[in-house]
C-alpha atoms as a PDB file:
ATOM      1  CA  UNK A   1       0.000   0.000   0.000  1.00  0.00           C
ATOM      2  CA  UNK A   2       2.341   2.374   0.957  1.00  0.00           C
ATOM      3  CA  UNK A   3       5.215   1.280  -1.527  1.00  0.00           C
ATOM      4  CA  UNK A   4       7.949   0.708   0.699  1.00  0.00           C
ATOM      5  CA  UNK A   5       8.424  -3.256   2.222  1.00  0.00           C
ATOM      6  CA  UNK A   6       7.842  -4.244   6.054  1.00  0.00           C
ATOM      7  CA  UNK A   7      10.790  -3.685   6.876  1.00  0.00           C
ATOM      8  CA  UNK A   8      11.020  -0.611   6.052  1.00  0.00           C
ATOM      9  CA  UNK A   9       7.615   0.145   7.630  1.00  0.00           C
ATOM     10  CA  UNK A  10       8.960  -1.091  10.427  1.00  0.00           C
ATOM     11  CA  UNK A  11      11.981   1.175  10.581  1.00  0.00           C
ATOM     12  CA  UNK A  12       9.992   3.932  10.342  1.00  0.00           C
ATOM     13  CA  UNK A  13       8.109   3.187  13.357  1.00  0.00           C
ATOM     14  CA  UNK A  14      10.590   2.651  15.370  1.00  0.00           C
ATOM     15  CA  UNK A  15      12.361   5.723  14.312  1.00  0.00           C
ATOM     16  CA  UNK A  16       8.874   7.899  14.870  1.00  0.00           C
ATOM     17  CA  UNK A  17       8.121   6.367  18.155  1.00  0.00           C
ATOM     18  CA  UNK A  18      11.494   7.520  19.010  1.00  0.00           C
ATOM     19  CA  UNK A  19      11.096  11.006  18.123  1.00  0.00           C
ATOM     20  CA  UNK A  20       7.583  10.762  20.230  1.00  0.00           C
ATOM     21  CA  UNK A  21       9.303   9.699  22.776  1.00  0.00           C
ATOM     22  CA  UNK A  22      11.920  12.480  22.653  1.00  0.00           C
ATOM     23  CA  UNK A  23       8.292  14.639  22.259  1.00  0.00           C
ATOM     24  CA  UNK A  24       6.489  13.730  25.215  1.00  0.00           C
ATOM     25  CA  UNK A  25       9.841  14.276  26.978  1.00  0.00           C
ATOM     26  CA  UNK A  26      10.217  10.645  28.021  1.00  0.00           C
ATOM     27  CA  UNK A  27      12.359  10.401  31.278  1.00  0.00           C
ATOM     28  CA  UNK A  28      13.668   6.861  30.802  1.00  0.00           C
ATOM     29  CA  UNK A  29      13.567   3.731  28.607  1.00  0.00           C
ATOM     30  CA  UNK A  30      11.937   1.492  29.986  1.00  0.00           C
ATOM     31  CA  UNK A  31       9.254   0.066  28.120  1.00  0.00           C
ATOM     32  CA  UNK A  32       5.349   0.266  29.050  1.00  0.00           C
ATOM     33  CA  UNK A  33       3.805  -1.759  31.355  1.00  0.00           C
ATOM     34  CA  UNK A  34       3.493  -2.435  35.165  1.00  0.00           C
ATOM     35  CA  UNK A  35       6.494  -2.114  38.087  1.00  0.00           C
ATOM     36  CA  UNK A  36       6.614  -4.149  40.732  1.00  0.00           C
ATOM     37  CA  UNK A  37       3.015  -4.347  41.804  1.00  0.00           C
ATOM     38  CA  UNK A  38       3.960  -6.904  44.366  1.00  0.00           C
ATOM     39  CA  UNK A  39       0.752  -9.074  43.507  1.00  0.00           C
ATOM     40  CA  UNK A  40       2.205 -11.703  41.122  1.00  0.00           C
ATOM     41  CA  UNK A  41       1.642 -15.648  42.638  1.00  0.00           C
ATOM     42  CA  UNK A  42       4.837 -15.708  43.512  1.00  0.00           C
ATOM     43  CA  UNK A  43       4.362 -12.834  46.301  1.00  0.00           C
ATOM     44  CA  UNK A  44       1.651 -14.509  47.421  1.00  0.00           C
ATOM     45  CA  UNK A  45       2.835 -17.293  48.246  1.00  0.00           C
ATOM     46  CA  UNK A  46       6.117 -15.493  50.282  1.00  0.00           C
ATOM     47  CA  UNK A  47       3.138 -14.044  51.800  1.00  0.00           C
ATOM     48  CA  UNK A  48       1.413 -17.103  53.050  1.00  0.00           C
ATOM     49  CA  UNK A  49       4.569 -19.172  54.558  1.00  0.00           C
END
């Protein structure tokens, strides 16, 4: 569609989500997602002993 292959699709993602990144004013890099939250079954079971 856009005349370019997926790889180079690709590339340009990356590269923009970089630059949105840079944008937003990102303070680190790590990626998305949760920290920690200390509720995983492994914690609960170190809980319960």
């Amino acid at each position: 569609m856009l005349g370019i292959s997926a790889n180079a699709a690709s590339i340009r993602i990356h590269r923009a989500k970089g630059r949105l990144a840079v944008a937003l004013g990102r303070k680190n890099d790590a990626g998305a997602g949760h920290e920690g939250v200390g509720n995983t079954p492994v914690e609960r079971q170190k809980e319960a002993t």
